[in-house]
N, C-alpha and C. Protein backbone atom coordinates (compact mmCIF):
# COMPACT_ATOMS: atom_id res chain seq x y z
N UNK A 1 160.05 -72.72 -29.67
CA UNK A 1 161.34 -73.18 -29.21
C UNK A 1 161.34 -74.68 -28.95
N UNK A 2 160.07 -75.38 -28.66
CA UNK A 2 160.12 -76.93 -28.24
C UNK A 2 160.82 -77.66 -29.56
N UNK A 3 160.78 -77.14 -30.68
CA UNK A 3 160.68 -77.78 -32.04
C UNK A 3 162.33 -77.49 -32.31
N UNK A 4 162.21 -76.41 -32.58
CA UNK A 4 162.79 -75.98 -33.02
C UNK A 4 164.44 -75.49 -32.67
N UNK A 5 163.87 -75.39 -31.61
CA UNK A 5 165.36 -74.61 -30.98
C UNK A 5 165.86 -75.60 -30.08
N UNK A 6 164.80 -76.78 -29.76
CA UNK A 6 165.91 -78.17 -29.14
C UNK A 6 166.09 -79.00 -30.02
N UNK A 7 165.62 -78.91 -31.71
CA UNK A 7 166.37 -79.59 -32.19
C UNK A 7 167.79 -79.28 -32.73
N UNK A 8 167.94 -77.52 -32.75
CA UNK A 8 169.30 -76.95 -32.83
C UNK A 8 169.87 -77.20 -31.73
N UNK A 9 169.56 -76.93 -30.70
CA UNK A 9 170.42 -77.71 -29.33
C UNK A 9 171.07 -78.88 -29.58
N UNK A 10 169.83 -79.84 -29.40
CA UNK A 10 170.98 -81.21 -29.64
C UNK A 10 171.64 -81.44 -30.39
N UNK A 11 171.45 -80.82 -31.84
CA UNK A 11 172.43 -81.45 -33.27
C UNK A 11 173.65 -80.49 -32.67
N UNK A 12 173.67 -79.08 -32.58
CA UNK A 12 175.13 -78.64 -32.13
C UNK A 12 175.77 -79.50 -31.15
N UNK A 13 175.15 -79.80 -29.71
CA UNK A 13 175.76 -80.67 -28.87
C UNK A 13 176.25 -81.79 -29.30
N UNK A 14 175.30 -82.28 -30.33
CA UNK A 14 176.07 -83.73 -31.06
C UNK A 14 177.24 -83.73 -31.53
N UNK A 15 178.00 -82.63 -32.02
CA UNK A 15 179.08 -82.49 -33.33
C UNK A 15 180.44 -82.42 -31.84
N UNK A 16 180.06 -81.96 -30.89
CA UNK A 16 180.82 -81.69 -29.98
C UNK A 16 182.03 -80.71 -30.35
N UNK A 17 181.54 -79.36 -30.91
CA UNK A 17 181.98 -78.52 -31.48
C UNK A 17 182.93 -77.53 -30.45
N UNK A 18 184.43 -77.37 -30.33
CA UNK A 18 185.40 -76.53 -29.59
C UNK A 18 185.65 -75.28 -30.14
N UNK A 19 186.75 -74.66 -29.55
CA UNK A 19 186.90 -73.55 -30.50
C UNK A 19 187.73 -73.19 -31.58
N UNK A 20 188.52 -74.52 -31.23
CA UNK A 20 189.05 -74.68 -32.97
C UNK A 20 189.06 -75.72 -34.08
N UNK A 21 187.50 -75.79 -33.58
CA UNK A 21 186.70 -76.34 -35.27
C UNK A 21 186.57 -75.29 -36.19
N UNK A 22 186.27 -75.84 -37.17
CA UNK A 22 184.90 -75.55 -38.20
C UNK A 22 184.07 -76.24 -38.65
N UNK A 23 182.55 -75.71 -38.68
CA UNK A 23 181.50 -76.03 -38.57
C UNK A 23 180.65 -75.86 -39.67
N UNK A 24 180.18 -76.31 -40.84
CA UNK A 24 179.32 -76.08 -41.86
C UNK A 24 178.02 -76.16 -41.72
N UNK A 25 177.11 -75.48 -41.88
CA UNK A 25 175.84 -75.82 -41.10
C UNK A 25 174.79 -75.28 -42.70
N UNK A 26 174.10 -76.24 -43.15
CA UNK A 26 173.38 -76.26 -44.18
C UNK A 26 172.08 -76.23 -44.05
N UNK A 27 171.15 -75.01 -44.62
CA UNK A 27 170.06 -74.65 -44.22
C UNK A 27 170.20 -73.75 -42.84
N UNK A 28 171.34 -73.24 -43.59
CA UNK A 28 171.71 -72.19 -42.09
C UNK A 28 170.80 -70.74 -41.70
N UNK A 29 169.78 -70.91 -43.15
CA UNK A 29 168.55 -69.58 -42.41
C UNK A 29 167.54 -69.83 -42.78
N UNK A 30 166.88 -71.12 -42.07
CA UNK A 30 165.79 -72.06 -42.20
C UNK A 30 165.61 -71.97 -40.21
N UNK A 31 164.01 -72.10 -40.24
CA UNK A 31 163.63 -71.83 -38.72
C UNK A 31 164.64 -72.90 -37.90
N UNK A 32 164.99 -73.86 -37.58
CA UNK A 32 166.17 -74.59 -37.37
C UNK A 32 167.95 -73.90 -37.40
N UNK A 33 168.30 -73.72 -38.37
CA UNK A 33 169.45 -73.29 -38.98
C UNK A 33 169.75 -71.99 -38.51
N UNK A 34 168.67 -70.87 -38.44
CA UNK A 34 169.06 -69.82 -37.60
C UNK A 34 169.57 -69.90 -36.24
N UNK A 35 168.91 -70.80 -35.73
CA UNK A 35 168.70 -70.79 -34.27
C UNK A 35 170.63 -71.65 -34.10
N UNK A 36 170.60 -72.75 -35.12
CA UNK A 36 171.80 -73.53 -34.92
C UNK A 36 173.06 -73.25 -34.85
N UNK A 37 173.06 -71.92 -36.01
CA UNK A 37 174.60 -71.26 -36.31
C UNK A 37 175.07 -70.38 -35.20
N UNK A 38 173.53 -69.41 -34.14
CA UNK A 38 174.08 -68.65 -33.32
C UNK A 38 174.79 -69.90 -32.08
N UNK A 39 173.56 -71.09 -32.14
CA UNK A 39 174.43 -71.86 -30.76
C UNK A 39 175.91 -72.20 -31.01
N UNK A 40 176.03 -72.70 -32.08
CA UNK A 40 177.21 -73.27 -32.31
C UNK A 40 178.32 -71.87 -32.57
N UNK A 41 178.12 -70.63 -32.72
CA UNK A 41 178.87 -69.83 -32.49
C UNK A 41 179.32 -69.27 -31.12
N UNK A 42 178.35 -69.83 -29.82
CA UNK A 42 178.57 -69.87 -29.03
C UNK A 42 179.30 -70.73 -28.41
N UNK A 43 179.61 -71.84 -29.24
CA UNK A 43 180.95 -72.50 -28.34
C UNK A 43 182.68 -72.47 -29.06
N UNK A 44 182.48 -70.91 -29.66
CA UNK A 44 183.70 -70.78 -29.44
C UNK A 44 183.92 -71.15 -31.33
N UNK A 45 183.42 -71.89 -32.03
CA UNK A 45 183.48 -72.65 -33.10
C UNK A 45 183.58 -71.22 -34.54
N UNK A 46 184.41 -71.77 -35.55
CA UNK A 46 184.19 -70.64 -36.75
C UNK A 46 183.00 -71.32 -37.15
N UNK A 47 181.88 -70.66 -37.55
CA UNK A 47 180.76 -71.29 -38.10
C UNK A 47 180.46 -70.82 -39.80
N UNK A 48 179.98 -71.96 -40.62
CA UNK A 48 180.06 -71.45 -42.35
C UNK A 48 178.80 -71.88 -42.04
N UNK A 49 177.85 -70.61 -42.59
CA UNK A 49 176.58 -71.00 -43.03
C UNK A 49 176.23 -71.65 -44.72
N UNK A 50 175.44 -72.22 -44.95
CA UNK A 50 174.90 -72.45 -46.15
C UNK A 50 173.89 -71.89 -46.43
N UNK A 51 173.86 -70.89 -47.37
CA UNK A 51 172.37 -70.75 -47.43
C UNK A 51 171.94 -69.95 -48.92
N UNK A 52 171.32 -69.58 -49.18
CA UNK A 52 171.06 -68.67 -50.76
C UNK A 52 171.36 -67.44 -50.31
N UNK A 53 172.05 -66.29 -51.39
CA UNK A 53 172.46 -65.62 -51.47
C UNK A 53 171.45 -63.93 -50.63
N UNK A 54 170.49 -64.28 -50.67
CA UNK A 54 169.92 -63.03 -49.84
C UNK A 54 169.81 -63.02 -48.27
N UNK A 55 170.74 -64.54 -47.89
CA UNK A 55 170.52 -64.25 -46.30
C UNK A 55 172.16 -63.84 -45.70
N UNK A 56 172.80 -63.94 -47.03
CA UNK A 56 174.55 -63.48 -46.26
C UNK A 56 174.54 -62.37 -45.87
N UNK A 57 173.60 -61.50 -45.63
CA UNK A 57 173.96 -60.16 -44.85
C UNK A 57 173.50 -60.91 -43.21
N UNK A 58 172.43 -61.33 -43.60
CA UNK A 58 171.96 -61.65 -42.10
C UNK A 58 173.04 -62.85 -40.94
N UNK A 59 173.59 -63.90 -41.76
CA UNK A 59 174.71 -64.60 -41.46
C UNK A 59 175.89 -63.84 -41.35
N UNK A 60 176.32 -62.90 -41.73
CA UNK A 60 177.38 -61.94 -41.92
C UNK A 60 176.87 -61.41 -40.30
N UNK A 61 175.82 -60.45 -40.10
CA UNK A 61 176.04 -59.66 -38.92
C UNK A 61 176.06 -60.39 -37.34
N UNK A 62 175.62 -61.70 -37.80
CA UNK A 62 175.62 -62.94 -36.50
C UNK A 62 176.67 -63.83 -36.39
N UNK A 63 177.80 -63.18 -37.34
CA UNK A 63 179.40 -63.25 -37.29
C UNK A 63 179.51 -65.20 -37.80
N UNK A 64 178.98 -65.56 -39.12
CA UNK A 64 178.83 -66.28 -39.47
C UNK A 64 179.11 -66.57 -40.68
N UNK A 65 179.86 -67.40 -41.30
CA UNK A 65 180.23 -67.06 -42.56
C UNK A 65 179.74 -67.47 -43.80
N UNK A 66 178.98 -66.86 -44.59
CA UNK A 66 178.09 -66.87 -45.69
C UNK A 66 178.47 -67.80 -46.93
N UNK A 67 178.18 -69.30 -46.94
CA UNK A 67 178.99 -69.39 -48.67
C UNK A 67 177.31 -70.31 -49.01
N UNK A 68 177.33 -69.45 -49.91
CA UNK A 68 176.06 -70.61 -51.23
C UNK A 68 176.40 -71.41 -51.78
N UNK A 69 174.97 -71.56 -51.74
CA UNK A 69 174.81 -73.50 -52.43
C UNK A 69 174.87 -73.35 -53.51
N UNK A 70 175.28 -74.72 -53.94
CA UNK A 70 175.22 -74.83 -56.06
C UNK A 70 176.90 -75.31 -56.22
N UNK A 71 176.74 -75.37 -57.55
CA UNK A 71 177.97 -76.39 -57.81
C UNK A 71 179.49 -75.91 -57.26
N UNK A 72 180.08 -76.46 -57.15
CA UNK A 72 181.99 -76.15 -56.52
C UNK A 72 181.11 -75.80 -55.00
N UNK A 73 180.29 -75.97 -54.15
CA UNK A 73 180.40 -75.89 -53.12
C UNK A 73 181.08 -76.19 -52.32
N UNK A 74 181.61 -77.45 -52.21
CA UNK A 74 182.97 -78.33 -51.10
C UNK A 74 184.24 -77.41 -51.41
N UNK A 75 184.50 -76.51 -52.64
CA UNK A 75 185.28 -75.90 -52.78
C UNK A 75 185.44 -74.84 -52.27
N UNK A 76 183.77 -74.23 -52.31
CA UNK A 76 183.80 -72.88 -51.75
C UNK A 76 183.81 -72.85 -50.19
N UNK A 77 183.51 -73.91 -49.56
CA UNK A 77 183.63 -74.25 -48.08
C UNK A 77 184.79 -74.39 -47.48
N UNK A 78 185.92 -75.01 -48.34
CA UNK A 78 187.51 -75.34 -47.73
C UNK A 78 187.83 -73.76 -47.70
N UNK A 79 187.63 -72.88 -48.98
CA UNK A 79 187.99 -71.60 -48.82
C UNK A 79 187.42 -70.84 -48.02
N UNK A 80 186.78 -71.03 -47.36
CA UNK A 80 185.58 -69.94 -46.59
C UNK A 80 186.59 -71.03 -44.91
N UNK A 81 186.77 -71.96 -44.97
CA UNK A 81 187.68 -72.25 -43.85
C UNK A 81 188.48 -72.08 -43.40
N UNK A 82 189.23 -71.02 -41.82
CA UNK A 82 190.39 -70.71 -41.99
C UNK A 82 191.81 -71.84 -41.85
N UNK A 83 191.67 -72.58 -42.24
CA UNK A 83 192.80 -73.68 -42.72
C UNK A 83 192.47 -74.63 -43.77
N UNK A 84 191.27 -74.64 -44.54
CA UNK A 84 190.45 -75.36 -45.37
C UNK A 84 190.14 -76.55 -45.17
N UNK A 85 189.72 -76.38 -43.98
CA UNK A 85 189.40 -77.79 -43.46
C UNK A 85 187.94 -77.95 -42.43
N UNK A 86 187.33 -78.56 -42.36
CA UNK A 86 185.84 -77.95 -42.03
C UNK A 86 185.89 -79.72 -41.14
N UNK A 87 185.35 -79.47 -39.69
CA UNK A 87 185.64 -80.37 -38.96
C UNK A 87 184.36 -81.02 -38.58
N UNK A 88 183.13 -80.50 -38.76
CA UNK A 88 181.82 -81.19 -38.47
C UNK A 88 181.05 -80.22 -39.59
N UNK A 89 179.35 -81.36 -39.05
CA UNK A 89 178.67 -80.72 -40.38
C UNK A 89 177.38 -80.85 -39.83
N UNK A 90 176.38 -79.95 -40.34
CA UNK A 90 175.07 -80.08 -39.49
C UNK A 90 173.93 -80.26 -40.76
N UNK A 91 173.23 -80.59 -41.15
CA UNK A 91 172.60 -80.90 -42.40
C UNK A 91 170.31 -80.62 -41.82
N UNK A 92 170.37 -79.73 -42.21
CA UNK A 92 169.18 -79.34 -41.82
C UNK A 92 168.34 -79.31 -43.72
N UNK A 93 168.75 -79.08 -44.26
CA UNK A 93 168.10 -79.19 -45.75
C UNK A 93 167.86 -80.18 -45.98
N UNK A 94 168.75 -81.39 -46.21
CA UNK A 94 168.90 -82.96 -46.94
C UNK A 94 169.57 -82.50 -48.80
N UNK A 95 169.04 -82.80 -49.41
CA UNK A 95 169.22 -83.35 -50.76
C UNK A 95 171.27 -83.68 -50.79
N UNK A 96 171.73 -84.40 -50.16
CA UNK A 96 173.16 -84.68 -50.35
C UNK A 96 173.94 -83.72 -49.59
N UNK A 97 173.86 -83.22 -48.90
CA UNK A 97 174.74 -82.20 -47.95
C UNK A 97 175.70 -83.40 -47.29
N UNK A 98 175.20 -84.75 -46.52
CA UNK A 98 175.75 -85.73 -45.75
C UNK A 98 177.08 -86.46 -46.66
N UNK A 99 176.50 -86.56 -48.11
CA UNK A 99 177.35 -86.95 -48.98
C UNK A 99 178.53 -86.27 -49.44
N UNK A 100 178.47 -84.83 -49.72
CA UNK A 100 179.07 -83.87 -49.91
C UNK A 100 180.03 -83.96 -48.42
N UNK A 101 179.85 -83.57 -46.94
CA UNK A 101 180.30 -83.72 -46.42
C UNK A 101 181.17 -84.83 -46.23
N UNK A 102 181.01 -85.95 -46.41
CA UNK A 102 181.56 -87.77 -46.65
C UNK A 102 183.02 -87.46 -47.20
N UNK A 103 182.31 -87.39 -48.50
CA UNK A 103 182.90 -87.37 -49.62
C UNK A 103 183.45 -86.93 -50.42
N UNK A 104 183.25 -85.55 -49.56
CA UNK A 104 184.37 -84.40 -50.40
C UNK A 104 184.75 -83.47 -49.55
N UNK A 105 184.67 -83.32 -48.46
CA UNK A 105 185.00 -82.53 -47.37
C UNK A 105 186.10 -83.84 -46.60
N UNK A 106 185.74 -84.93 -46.29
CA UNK A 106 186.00 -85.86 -45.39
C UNK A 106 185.87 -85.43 -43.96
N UNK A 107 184.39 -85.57 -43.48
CA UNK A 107 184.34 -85.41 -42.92
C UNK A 107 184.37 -86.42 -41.67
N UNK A 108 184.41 -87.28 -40.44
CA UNK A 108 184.37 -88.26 -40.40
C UNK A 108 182.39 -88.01 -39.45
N UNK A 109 182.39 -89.58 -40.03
CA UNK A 109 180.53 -89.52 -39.40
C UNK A 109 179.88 -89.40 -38.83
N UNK A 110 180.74 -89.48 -37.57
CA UNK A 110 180.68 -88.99 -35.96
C UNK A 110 180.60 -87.49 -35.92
N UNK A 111 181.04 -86.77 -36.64
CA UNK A 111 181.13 -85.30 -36.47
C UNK A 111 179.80 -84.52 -37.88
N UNK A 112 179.07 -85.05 -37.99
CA UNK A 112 178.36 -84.99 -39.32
C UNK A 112 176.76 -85.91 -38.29
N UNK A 113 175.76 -84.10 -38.11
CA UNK A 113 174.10 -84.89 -37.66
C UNK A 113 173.72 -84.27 -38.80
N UNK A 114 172.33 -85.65 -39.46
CA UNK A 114 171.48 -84.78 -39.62
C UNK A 114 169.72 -85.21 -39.20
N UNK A 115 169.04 -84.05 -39.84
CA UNK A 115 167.65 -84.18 -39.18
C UNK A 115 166.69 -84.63 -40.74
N UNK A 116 167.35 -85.21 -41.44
CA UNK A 116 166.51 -84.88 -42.93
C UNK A 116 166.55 -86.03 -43.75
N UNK A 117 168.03 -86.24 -43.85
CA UNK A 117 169.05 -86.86 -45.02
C UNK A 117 169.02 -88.48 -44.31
N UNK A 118 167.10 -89.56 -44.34
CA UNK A 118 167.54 -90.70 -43.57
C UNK A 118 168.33 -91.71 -44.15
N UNK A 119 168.52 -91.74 -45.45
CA UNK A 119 169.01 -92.59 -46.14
C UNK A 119 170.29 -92.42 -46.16
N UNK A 120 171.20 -91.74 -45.75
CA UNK A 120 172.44 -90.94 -45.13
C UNK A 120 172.43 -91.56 -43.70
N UNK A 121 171.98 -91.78 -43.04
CA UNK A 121 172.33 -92.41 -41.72
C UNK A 121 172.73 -93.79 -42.02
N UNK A 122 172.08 -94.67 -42.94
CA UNK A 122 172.70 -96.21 -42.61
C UNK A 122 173.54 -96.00 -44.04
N UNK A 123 174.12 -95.38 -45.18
CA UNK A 123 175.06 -95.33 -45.76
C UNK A 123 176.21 -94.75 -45.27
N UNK A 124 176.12 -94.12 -44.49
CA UNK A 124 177.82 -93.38 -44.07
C UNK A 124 177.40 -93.26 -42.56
N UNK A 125 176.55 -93.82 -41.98
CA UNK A 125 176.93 -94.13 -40.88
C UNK A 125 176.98 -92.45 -39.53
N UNK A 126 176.36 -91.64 -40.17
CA UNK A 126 176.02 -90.57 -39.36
C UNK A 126 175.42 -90.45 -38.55
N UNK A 127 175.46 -89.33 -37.73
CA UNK A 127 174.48 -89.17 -36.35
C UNK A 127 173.20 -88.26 -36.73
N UNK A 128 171.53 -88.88 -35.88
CA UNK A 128 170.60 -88.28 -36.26
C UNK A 128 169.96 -88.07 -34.69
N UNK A 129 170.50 -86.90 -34.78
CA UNK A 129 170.00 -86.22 -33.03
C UNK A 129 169.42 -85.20 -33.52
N UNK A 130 168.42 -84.80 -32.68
CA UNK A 130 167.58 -83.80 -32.97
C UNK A 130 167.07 -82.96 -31.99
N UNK A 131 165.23 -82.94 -31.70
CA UNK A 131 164.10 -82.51 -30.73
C UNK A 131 164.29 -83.95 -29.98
N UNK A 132 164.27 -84.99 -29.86
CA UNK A 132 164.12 -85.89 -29.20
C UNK A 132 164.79 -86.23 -28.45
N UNK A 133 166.20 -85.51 -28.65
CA UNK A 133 167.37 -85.78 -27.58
C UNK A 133 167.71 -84.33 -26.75
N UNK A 134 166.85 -83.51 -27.05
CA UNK A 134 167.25 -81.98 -26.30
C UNK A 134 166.00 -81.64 -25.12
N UNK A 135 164.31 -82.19 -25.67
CA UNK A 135 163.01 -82.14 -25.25
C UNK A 135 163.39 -81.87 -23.94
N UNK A 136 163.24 -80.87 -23.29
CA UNK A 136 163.17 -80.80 -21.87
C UNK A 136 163.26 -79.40 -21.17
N UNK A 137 162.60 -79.68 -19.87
CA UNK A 137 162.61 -78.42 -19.32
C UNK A 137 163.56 -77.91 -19.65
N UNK A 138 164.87 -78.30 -19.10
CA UNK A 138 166.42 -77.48 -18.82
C UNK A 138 166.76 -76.75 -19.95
N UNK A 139 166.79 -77.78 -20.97
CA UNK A 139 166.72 -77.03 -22.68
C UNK A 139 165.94 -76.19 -22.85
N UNK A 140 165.07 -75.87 -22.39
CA UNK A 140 163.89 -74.95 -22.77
C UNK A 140 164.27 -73.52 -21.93
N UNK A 141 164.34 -73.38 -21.03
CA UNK A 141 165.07 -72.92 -19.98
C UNK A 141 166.59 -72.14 -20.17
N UNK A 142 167.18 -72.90 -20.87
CA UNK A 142 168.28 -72.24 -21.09
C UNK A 142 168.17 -71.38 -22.34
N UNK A 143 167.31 -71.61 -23.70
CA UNK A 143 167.00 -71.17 -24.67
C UNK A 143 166.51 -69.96 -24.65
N UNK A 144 165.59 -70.09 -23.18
CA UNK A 144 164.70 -69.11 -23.18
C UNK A 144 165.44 -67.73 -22.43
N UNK A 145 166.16 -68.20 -21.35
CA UNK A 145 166.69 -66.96 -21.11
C UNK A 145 168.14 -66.30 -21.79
N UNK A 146 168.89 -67.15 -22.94
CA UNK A 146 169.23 -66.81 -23.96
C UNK A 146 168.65 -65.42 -24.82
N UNK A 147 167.65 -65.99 -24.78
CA UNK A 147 166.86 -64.95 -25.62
C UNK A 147 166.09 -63.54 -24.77
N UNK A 148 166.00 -64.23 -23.48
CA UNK A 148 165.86 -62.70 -22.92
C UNK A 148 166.78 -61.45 -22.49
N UNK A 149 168.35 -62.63 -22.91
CA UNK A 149 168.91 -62.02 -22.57
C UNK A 149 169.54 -61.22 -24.01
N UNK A 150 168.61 -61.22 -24.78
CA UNK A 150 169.14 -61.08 -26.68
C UNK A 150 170.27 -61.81 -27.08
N UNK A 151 171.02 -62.60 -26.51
CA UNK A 151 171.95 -63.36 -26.91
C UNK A 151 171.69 -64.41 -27.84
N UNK A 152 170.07 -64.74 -28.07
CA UNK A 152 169.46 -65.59 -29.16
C UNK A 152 168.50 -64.48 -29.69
N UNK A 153 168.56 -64.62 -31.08
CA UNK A 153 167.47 -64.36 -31.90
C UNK A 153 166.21 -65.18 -32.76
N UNK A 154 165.64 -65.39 -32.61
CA UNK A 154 164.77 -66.21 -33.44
C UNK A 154 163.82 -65.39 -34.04
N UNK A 155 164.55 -65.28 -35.51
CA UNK A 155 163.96 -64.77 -36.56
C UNK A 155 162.76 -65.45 -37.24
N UNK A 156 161.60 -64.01 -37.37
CA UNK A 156 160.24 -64.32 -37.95
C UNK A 156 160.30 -64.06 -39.21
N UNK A 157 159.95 -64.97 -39.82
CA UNK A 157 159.89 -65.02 -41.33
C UNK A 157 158.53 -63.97 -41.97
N UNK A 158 157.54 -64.90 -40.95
CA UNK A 158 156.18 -63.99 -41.65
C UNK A 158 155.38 -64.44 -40.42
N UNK A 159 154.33 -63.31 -40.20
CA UNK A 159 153.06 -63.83 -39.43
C UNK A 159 152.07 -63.81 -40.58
N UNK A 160 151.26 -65.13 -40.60
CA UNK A 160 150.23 -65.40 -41.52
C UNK A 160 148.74 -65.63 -40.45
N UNK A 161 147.89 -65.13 -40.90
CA UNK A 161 146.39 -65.11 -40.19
C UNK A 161 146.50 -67.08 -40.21
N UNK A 162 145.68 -67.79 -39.13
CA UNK A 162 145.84 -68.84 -38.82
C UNK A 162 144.53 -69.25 -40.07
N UNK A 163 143.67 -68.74 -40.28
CA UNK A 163 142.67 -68.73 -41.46
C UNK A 163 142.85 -68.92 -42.65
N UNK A 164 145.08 -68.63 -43.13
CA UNK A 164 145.21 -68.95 -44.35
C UNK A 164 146.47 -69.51 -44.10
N UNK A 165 146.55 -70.74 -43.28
CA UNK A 165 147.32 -71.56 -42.82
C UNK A 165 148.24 -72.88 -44.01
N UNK A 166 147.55 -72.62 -44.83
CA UNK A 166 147.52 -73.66 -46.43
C UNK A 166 148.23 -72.91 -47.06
N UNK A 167 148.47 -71.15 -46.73
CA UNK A 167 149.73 -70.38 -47.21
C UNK A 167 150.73 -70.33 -46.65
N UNK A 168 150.98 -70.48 -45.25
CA UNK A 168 151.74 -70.98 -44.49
C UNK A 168 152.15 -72.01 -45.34
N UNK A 169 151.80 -73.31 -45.41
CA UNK A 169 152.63 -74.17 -45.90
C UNK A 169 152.97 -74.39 -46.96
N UNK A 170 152.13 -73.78 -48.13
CA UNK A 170 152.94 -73.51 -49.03
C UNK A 170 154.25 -72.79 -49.43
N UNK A 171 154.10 -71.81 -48.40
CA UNK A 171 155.34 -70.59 -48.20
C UNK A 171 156.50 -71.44 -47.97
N UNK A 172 156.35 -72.42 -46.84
CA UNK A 172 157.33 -73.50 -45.84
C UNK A 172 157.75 -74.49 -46.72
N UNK A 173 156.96 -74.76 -48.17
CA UNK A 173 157.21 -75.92 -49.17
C UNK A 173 158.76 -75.46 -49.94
N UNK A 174 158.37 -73.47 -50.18
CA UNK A 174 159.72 -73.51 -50.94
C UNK A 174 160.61 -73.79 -50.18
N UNK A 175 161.14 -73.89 -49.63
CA UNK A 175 161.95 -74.40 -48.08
C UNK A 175 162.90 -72.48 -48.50
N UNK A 176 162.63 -71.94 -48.32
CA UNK A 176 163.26 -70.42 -49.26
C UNK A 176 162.89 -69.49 -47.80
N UNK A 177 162.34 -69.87 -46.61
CA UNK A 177 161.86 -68.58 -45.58
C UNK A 177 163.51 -68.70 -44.64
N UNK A 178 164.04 -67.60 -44.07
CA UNK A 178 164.54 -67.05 -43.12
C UNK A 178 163.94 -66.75 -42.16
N UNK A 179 164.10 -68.19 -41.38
CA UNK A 179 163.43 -68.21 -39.73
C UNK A 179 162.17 -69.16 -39.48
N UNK A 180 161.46 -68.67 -38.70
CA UNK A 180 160.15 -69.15 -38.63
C UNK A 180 158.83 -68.26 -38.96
N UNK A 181 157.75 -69.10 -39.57
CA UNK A 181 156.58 -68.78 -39.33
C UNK A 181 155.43 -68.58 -38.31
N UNK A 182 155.16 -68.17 -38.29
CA UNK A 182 154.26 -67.42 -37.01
C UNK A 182 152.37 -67.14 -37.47
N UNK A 183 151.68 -68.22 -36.82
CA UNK A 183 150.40 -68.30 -37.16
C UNK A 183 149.91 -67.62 -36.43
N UNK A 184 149.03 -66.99 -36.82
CA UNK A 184 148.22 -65.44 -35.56
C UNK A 184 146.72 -65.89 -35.66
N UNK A 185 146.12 -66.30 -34.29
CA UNK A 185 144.31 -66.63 -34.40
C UNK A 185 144.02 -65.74 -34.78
């Protein structure tokens, strides 16, 4: 949760998300992205996940709305919006999500973090909040009894023996896991 779940903290807190936004959140079932779509569904916000096609059941039952990546995306996002209009953007993947958002969503830059995309911060002028702005007891604290209270899930991708840890990161290279990895001594 130090990593991970305060850097979903702060990027939701960044977008300053109400309850009648919408919210696009890319790399939405990536150890990050899971954790991000339930917070930000907690303030009330319609939330559009991004993600490949075998995690829309799992975005579907955490009342989240499923649209894949690949070409006509900005298209498939206005439609997946209930007024087609998508009001912040959270960018946990990189490869052009910040741009896409810019530039074909219009999004404005202030409402658009990301944790990935740095060359996207001094071209359009976006916000890059993360773990560094959430790090703290209180955050930790609130995450945690979130989750005891099942109101957070933090989905395990895989437990890998800590002995074949070089599969771990290869696994983590396809950037392709739902959730996190879990190293076992």
């Amino acid at each position: 949760m130090f990593v991970a779940g305060t850097t979903a903290y702060a990027a939701v807190r960044s977008v300053e998300l109400t309850p009648s936004d919408t919210v696009a959140v890319a790399g939405a079932a990536g150890g990050v992205g899971t954790i991000a779509v339930q917070l930000a569904k907690r303030t009330g916000a319609t939330v559009i996940g991004i993600a490949g096609s075998s995690n829309d059941e799992w975005l579907a039952t955490h009342s989240v709305i499923p649209v894949n990546y690949g070409d006509g995306l900005a298209d498939r996002l206005q439609a997946a919006a209930h007024d087609g209009r998508v009001d912040a953007f959270l960018d946990f993947f990189g490869g052009g999500y910040v741009e896409l958002a810019v530039t074909k969503l219009g999004i404005a830059p202030e409402r658009i973090d990301t944790i990935i995309d740095f060359p996207a911060l001094e071209r359009f002028g976006v916000k890059f909040v993360g773990n560094q702005d959430a790090a703290d007891a209180a955050v930790l604290a609130e995450l945690a009894a979130l989750i005891g209270a099942g109101e957070l899930e933090v989905p395990i991708a895989q437990v890998i023996p800590l002995d074949e840890v070089q599969r771990a990161y290869r696994t983590l290279q396809r950037r392709h896991t739902r959730g996190k990895i879990v190293l076992r001594p």
